[in-house]
C-alpha atoms as a PDB file:
ATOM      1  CA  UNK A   1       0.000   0.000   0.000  1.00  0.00           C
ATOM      2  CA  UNK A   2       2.760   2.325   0.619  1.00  0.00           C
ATOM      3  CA  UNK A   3       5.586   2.985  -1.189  1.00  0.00           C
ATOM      4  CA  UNK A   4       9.380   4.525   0.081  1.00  0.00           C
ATOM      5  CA  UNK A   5      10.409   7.233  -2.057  1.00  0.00           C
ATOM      6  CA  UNK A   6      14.448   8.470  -2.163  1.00  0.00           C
ATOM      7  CA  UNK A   7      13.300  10.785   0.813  1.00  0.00           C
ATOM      8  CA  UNK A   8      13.018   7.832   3.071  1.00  0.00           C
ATOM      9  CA  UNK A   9       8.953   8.829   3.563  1.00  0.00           C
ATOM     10  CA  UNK A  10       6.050   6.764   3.095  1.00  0.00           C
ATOM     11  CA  UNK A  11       3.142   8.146   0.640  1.00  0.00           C
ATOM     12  CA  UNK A  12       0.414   6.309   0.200  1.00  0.00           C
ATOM     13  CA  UNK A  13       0.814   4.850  -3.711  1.00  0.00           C
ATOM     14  CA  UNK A  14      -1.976   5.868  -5.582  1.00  0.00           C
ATOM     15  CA  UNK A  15      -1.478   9.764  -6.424  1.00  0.00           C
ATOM     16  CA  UNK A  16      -4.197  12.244  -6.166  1.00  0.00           C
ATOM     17  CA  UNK A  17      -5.745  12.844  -9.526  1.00  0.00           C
ATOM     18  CA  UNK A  18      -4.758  16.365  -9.245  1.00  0.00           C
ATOM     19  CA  UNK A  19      -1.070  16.543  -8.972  1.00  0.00           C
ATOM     20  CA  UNK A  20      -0.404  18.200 -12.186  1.00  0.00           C
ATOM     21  CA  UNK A  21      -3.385  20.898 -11.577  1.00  0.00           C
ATOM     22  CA  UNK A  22      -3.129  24.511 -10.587  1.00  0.00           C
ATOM     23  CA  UNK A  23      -2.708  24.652  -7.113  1.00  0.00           C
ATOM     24  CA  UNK A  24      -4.691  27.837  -5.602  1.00  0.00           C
ATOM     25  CA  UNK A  25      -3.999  27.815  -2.148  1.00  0.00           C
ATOM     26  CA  UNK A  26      -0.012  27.484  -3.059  1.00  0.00           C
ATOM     27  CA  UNK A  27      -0.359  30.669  -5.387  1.00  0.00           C
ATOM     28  CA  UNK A  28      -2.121  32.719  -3.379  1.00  0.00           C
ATOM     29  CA  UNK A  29      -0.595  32.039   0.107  1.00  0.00           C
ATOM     30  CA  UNK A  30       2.697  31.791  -1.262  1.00  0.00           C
ATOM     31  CA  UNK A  31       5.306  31.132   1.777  1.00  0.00           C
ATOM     32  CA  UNK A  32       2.557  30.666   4.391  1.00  0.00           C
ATOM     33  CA  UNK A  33       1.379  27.747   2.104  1.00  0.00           C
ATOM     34  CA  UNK A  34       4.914  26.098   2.039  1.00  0.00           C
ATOM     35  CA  UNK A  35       5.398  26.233   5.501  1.00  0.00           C
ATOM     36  CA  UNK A  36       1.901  24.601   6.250  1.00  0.00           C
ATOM     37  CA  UNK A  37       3.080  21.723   3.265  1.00  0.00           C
ATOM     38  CA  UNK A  38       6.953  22.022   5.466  1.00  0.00           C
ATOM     39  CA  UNK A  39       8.881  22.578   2.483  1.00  0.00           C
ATOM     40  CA  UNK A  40      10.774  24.744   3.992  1.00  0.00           C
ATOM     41  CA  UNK A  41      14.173  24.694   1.323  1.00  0.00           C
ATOM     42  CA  UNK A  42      11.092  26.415  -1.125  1.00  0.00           C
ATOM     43  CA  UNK A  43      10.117  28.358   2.092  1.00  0.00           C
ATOM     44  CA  UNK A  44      13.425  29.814   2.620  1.00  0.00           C
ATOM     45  CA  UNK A  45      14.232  30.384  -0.974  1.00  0.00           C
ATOM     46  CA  UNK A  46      11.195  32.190  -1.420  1.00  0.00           C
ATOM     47  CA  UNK A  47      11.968  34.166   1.617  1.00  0.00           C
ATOM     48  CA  UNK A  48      15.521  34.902   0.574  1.00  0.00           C
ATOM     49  CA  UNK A  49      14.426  36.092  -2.782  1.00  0.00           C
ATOM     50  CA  UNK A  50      12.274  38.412  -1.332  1.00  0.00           C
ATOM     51  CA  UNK A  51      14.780  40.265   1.354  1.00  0.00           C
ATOM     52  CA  UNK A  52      17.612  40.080  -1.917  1.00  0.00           C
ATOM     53  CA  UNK A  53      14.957  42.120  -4.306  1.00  0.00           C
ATOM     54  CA  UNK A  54      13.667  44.146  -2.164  1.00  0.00           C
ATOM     55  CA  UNK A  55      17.249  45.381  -0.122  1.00  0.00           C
ATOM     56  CA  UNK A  56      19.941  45.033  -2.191  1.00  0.00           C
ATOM     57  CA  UNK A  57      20.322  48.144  -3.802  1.00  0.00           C
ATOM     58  CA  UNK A  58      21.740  47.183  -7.095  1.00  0.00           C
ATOM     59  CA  UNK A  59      19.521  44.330  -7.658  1.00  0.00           C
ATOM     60  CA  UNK A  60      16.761  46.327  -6.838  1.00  0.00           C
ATOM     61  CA  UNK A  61      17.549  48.904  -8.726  1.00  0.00           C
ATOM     62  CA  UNK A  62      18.130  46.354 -11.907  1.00  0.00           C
ATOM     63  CA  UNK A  63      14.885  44.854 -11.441  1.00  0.00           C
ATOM     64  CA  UNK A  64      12.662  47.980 -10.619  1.00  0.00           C
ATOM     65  CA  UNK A  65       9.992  45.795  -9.001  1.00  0.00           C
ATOM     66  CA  UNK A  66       9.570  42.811  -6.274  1.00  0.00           C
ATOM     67  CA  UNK A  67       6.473  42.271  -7.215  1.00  0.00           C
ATOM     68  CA  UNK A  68       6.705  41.280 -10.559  1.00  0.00           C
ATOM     69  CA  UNK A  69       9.729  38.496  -9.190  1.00  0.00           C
ATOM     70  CA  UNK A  70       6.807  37.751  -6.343  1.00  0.00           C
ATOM     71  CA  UNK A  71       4.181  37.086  -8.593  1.00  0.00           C
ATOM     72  CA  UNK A  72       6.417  34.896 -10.762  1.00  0.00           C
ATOM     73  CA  UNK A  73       6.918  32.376  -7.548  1.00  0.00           C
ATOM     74  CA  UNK A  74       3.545  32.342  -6.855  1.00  0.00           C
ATOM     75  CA  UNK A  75       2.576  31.672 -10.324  1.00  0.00           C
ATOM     76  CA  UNK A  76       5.741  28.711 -10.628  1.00  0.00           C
ATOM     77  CA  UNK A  77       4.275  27.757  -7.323  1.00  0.00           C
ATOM     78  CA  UNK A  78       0.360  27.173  -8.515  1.00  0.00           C
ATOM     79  CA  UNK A  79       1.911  25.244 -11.310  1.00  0.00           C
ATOM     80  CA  UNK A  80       3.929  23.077  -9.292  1.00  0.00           C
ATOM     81  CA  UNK A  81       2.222  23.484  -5.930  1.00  0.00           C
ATOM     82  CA  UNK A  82       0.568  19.437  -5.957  1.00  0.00           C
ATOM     83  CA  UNK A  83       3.565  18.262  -6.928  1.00  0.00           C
ATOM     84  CA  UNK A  84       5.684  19.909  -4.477  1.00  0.00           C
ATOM     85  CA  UNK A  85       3.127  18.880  -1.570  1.00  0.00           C
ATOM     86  CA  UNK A  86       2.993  15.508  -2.496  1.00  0.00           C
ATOM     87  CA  UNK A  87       6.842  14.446  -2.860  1.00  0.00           C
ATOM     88  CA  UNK A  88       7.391  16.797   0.630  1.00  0.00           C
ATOM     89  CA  UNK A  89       9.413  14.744   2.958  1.00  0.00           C
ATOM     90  CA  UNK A  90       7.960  17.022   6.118  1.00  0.00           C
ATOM     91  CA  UNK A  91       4.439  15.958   5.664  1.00  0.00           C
ATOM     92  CA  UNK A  92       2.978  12.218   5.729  1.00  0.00           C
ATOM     93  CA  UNK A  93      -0.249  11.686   3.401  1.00  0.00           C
ATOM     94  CA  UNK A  94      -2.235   8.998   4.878  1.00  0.00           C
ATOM     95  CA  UNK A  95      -4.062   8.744   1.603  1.00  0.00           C
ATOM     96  CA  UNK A  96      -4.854  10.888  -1.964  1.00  0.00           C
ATOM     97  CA  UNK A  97      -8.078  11.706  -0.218  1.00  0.00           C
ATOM     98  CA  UNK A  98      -6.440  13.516   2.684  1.00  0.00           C
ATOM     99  CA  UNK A  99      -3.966  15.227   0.558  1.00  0.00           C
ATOM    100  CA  UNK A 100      -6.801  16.746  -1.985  1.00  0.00           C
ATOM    101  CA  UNK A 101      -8.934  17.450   0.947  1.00  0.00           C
ATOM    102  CA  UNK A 102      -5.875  19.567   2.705  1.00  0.00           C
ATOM    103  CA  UNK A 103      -5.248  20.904  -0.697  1.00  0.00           C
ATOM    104  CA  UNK A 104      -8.800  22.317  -0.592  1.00  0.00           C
ATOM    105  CA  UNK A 105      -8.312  23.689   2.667  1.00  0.00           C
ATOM    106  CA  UNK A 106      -5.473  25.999   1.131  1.00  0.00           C
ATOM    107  CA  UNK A 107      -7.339  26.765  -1.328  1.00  0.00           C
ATOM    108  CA  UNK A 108     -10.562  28.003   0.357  1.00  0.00           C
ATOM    109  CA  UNK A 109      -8.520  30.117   2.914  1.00  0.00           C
ATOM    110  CA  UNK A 110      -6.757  31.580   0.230  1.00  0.00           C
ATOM    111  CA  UNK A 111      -9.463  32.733  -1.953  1.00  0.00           C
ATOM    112  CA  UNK A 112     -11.342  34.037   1.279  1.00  0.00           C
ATOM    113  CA  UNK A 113      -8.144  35.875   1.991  1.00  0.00           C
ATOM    114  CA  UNK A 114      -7.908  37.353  -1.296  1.00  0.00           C
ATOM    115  CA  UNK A 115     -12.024  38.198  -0.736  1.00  0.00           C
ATOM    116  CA  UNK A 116     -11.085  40.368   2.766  1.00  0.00           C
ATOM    117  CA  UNK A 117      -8.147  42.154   0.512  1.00  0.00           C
ATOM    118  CA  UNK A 118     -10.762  42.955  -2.121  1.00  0.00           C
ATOM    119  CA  UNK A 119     -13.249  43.958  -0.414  1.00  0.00           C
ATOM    120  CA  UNK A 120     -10.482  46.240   1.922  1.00  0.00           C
ATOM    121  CA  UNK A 121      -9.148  47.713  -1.532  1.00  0.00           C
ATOM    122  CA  UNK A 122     -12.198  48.771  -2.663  1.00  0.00           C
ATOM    123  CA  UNK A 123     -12.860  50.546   0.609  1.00  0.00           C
ATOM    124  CA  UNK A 124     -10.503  52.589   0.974  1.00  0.00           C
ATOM    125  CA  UNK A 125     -10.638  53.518  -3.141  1.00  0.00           C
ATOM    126  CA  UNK A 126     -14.226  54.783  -2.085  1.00  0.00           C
ATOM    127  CA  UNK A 127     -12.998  56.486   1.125  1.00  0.00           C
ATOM    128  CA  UNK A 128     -10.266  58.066  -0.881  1.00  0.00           C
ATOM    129  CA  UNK A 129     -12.833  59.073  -3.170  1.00  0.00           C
ATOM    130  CA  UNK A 130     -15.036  61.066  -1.299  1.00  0.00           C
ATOM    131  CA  UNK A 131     -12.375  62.505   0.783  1.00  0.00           C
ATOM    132  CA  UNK A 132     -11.656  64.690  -2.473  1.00  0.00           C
END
């Protein structure tokens, strides 16, 4: 029933049937997501990116923008989000059912997150506007 992978973990060994769909909760949650999944090498990499963009000058000003570089390793991580989750060595999947149900999870709190930011955004565009 399970199967060892080079990782030395066991994962149940029939695969979700979503492993090479977007992943939403991994794109939108971005490092919060692979620290809940414990892939933390992707966690710090992401994180390290991040502080290199955004304060050291010369990259910085080479780039212009740490949001574009952001939204790049969110959009790399949707793609490969399942994938990633799946083959973690941090987290034990007692079966595909679990995983897609956890995946879900992610998902939903993400796009409710996204909602709240929204629905902020819009706010204050309307405060700003009648402030004027």
């Amino acid at each position: 029933m399970y199967s060892n992978s080079p990782k030395q973990h066991n994962t149940p060994a029939i695969e979700p049937s979503n492993l090479k769909k977007w992943n939403w909760g991994a794109c939108l949650l971005g490092v919060i997501w692979l620290i809940g999944m414990r892939l933390w090498a992707w966690a710090g990499v992401f994180i390290m990116v991040f502080v290199i963009c955004r304060f050291v000058p010369v990259i910085h000003n080479q780039l212009g923008t740490t949001e574009g570089i952001g939204m790049g390793l969110c959009i790399l991580l949707g793609f490969k989000g399942n994938e990633l989750a799946w083959n973690s060595a941090g987290r034990h999947w007692e079966s595909a059912q679990q995983f897609e149900d956890t995946q879900k999870a992610w998902r939903n709190w993400g796009i409710g997150l996204l909602c709240v930011f929204l629905a902020f955004a819009v706010l204050l565009i309307v405060l700003q506007g009648h402030r004027r």
